[in-house]
PDB file of N, CA and C in Angstrom:
ATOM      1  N   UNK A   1      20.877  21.803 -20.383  1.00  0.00           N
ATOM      2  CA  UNK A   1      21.032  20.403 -20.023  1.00  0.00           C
ATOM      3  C   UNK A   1      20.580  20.162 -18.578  1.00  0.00           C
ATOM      4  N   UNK A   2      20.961  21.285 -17.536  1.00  0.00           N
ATOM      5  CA  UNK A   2      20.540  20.904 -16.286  1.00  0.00           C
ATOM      6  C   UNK A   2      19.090  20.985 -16.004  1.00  0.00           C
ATOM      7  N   UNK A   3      18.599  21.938 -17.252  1.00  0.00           N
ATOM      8  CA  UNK A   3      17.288  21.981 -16.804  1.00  0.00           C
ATOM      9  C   UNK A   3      16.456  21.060 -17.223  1.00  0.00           C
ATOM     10  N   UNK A   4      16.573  20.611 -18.368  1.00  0.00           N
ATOM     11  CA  UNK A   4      16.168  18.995 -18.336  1.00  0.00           C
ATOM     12  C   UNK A   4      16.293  17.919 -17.821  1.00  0.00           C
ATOM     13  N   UNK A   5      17.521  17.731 -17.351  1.00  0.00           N
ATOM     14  CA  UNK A   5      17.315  17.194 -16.293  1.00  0.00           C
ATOM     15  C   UNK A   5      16.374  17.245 -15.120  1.00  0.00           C
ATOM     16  N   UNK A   6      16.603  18.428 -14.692  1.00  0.00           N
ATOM     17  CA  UNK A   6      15.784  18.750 -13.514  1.00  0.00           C
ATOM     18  C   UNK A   6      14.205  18.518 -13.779  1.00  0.00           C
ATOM     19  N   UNK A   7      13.860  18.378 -14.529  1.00  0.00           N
ATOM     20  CA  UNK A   7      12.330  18.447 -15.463  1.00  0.00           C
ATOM     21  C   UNK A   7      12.045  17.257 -15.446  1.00  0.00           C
ATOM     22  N   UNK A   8      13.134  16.121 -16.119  1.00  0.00           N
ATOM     23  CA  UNK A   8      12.761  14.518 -15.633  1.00  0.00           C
ATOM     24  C   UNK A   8      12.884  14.177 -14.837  1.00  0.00           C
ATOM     25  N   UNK A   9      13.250  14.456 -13.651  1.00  0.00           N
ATOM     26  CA  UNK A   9      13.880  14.535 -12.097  1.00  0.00           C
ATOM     27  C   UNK A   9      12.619  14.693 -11.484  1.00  0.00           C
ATOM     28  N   UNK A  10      12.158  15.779 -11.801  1.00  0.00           N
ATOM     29  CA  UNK A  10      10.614  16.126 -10.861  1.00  0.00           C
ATOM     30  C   UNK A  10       9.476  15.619 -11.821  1.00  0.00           C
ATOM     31  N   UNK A  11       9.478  15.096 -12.773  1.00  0.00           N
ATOM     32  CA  UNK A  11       8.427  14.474 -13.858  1.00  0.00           C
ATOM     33  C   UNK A  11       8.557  13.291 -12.671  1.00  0.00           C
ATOM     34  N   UNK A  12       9.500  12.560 -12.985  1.00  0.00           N
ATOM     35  CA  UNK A  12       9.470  10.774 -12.343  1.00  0.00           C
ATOM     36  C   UNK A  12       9.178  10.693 -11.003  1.00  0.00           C
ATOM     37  N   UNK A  13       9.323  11.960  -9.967  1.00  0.00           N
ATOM     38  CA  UNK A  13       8.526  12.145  -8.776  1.00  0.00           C
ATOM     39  C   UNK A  13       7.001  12.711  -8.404  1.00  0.00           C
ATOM     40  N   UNK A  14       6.669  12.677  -9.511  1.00  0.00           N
ATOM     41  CA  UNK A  14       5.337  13.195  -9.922  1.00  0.00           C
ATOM     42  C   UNK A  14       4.135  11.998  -9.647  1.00  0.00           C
ATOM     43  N   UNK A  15       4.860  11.066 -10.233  1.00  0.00           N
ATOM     44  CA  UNK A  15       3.747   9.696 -10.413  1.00  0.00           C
ATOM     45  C   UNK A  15       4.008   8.862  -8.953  1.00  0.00           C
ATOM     46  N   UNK A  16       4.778   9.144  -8.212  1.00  0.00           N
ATOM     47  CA  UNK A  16       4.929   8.494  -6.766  1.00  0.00           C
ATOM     48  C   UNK A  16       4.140   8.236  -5.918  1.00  0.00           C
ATOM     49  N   UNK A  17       3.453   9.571  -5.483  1.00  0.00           N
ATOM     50  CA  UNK A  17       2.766  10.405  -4.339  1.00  0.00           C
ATOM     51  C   UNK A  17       1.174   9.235  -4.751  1.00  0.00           C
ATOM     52  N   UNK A  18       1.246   9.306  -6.246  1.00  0.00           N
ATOM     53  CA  UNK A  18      -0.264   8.817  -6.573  1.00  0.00           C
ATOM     54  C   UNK A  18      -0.488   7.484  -6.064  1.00  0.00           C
ATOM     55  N   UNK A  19       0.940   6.628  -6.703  1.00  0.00           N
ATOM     56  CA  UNK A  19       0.514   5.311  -6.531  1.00  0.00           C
ATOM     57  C   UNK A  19       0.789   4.972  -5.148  1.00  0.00           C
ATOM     58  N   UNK A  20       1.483   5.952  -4.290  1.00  0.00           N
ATOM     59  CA  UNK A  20       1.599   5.151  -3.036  1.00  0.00           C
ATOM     60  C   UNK A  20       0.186   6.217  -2.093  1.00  0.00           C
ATOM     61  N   UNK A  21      -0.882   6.852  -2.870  1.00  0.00           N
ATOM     62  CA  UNK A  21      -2.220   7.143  -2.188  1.00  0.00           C
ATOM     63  C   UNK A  21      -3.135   5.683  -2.619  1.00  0.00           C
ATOM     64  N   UNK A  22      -3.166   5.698  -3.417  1.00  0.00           N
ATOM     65  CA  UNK A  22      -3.757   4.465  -4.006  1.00  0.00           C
ATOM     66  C   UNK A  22      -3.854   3.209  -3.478  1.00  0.00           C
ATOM     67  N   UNK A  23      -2.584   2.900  -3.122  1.00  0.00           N
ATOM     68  CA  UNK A  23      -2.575   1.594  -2.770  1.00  0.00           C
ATOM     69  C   UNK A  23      -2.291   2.106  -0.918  1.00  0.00           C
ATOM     70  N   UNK A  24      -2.643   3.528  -0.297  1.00  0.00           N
ATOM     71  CA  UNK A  24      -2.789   3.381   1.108  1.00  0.00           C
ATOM     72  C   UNK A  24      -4.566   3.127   1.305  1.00  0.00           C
ATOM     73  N   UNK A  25      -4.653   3.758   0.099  1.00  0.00           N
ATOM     74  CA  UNK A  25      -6.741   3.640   0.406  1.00  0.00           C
ATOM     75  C   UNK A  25      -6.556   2.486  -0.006  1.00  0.00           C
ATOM     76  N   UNK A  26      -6.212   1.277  -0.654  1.00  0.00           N
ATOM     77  CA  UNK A  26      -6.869   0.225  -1.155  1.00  0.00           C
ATOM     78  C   UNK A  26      -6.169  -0.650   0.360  1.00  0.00           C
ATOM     79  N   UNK A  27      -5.077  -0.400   1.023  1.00  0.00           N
ATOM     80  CA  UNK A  27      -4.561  -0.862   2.011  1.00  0.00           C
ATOM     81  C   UNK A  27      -5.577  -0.844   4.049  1.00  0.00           C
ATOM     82  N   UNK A  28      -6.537   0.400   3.291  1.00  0.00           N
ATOM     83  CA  UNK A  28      -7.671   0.747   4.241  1.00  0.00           C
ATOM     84  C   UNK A  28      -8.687   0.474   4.308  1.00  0.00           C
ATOM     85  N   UNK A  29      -8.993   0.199   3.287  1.00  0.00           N
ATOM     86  CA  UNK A  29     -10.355  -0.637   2.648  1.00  0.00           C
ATOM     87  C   UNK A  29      -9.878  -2.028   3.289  1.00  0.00           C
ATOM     88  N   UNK A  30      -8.983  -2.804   2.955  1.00  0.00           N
ATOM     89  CA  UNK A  30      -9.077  -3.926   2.665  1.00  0.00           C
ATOM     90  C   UNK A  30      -8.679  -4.017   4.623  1.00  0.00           C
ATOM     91  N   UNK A  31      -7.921  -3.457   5.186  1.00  0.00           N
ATOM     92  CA  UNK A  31      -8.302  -3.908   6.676  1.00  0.00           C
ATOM     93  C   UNK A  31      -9.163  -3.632   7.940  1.00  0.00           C
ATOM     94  N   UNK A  32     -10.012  -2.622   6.885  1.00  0.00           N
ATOM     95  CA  UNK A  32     -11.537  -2.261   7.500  1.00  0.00           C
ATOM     96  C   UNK A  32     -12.983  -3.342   7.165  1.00  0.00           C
ATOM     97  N   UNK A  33     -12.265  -4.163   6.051  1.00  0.00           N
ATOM     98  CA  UNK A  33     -13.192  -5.108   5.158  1.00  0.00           C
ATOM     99  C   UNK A  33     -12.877  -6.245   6.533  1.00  0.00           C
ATOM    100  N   UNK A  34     -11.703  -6.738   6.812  1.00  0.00           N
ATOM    101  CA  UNK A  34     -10.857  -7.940   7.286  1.00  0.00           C
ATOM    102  C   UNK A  34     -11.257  -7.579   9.012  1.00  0.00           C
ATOM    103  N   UNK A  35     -11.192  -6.221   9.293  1.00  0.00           N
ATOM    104  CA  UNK A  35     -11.228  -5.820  10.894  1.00  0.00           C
ATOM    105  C   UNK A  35     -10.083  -6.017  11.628  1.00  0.00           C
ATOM    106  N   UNK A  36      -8.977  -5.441  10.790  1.00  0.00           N
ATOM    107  CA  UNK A  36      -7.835  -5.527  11.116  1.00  0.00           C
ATOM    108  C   UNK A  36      -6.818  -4.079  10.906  1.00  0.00           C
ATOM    109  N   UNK A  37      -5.710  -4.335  11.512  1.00  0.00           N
ATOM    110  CA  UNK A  37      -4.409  -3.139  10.896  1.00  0.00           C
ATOM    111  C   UNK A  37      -3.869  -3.316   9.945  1.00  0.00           C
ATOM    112  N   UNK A  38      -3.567  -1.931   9.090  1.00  0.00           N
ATOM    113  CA  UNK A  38      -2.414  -2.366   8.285  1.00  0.00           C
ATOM    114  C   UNK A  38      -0.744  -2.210   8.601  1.00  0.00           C
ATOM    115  N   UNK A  39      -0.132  -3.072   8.617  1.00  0.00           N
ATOM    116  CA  UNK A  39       1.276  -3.280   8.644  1.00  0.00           C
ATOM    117  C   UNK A  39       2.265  -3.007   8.221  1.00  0.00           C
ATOM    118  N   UNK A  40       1.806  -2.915   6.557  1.00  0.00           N
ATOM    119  CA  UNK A  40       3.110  -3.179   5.680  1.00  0.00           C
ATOM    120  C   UNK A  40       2.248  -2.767   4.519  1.00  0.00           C
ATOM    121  N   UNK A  41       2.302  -1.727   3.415  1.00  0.00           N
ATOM    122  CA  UNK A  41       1.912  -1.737   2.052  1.00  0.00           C
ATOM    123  C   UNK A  41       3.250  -1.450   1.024  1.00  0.00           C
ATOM    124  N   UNK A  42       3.250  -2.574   0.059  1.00  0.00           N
ATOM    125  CA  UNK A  42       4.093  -2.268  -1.201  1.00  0.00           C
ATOM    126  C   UNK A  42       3.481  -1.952  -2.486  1.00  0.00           C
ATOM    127  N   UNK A  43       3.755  -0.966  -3.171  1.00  0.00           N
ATOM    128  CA  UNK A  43       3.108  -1.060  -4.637  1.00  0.00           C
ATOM    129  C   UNK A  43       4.094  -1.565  -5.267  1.00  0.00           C
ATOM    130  N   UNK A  44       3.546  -2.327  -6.295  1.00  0.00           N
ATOM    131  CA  UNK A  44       3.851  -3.412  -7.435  1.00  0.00           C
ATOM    132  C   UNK A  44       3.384  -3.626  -8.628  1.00  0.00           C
ATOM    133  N   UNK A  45       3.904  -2.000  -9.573  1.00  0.00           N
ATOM    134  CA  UNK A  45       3.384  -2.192 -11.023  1.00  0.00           C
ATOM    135  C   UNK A  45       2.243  -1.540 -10.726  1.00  0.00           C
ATOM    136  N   UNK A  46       1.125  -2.428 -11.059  1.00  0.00           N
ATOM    137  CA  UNK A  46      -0.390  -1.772 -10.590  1.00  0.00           C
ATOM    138  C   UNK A  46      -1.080  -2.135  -9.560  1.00  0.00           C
ATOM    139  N   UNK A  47      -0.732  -2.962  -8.756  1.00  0.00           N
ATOM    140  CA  UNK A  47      -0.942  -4.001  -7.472  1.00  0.00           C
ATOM    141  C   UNK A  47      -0.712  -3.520  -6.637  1.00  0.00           C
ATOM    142  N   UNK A  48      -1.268  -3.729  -5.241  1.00  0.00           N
ATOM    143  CA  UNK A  48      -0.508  -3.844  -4.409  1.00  0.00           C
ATOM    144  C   UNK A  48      -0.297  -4.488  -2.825  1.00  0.00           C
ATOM    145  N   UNK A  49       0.628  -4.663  -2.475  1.00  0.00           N
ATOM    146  CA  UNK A  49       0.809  -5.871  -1.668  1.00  0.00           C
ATOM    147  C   UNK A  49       0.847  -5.640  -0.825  1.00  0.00           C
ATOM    148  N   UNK A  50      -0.381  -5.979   0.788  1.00  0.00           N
ATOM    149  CA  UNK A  50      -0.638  -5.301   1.689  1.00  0.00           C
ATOM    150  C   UNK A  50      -0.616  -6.116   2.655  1.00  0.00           C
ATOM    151  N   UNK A  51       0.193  -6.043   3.813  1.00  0.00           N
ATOM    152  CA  UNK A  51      -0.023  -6.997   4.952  1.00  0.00           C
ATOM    153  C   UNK A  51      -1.019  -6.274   5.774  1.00  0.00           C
ATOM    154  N   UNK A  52      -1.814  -7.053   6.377  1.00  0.00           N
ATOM    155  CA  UNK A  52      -2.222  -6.382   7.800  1.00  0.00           C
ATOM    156  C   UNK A  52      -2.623  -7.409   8.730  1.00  0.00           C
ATOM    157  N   UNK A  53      -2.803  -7.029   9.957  1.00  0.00           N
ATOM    158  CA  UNK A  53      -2.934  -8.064  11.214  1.00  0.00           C
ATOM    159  C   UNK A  53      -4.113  -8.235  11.646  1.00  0.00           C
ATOM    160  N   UNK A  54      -4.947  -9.165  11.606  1.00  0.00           N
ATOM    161  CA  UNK A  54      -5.968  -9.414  12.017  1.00  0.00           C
ATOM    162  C   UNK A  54      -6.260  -9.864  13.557  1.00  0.00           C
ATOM    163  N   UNK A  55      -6.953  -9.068  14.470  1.00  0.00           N
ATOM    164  CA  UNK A  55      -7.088  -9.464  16.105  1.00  0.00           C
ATOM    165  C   UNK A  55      -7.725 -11.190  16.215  1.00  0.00           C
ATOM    166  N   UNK A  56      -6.883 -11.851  16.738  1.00  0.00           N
ATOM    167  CA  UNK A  56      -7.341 -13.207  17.409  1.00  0.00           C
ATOM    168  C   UNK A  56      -8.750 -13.791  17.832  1.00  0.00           C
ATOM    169  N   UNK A  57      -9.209 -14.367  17.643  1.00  0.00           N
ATOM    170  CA  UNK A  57     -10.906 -14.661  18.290  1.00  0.00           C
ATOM    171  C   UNK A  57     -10.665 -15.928  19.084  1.00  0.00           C
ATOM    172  N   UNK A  58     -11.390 -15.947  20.410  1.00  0.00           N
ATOM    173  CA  UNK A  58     -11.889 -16.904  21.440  1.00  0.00           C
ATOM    174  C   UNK A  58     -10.250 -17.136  21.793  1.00  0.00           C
ATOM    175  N   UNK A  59      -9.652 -16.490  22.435  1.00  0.00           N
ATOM    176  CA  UNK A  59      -8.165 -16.575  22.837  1.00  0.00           C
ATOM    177  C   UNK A  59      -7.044 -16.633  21.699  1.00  0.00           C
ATOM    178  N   UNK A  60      -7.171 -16.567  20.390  1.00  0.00           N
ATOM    179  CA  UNK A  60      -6.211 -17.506  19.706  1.00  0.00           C
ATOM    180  C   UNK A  60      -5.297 -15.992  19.399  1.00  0.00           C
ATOM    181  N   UNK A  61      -4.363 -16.011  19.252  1.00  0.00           N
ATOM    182  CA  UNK A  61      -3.297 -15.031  19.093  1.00  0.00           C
ATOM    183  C   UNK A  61      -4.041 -14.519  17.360  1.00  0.00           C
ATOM    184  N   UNK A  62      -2.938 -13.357  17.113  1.00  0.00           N
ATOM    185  CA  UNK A  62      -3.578 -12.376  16.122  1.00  0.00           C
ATOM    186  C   UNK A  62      -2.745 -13.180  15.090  1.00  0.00           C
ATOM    187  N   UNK A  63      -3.454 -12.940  13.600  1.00  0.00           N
ATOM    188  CA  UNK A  63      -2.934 -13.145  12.409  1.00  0.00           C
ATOM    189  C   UNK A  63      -2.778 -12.415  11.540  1.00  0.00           C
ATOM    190  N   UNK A  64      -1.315 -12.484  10.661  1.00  0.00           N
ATOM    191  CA  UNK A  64      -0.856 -11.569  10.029  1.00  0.00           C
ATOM    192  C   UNK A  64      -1.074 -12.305   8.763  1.00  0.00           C
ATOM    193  N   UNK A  65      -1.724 -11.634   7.613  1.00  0.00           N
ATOM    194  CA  UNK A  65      -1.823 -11.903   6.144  1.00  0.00           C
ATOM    195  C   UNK A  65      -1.312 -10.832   5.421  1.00  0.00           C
ATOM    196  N   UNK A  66      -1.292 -11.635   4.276  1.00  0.00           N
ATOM    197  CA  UNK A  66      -0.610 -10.648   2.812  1.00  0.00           C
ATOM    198  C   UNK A  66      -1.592 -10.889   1.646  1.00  0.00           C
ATOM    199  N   UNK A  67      -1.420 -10.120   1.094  1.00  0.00           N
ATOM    200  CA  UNK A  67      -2.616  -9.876  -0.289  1.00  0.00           C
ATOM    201  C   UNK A  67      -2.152  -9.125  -1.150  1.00  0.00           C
ATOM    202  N   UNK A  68      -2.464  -9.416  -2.291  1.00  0.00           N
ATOM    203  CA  UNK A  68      -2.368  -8.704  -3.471  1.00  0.00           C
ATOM    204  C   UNK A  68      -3.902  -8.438  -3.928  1.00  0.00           C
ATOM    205  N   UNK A  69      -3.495  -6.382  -3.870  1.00  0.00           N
ATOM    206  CA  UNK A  69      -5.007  -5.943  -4.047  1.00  0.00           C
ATOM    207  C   UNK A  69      -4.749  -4.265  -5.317  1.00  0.00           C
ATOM    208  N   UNK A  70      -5.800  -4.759  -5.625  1.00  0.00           N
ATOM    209  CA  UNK A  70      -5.450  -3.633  -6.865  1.00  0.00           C
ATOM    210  C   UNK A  70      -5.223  -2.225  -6.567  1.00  0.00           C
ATOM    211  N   UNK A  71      -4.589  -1.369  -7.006  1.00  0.00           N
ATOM    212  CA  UNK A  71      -4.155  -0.097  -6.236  1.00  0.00           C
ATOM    213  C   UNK A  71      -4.422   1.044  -7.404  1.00  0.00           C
TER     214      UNK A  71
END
């Protein structure tokens, strides 16, 4: 019993590592696309939801956006 457990235990930590590589490259792409940082990435299902900060032009302070980008 414990070892099944332990088996779905490390099965359901298996698929983690992937989706949160996934949505850090799609989180790198998308603020190398923008010319910006990233801030904040969430995965969501198959999505994922990426803030990053974009530097200010002709004085104007920096802007922070959110996106939903496929991961």
């Amino acid at each position: 019993m414990m070892k099944t457990f332990l088996a779905l235990l490390l099965a359901s930590f298996a698929f983690v590592p992937s989706a949160h590589a996934d949505c850090a490259s799609a989180a790198a792409q998308l603020a190398a696309k923008r010319g910006g940082e990233v801030i904040n990435v969430v995965a969501d299902g198959g999505d994922c939801q990426v803030t990053i900060r974009i530097p200010g032009k002709n004085g104007k302070p920096p802007r922070v956006e959110t996106q939903k980008v496929k991961g």
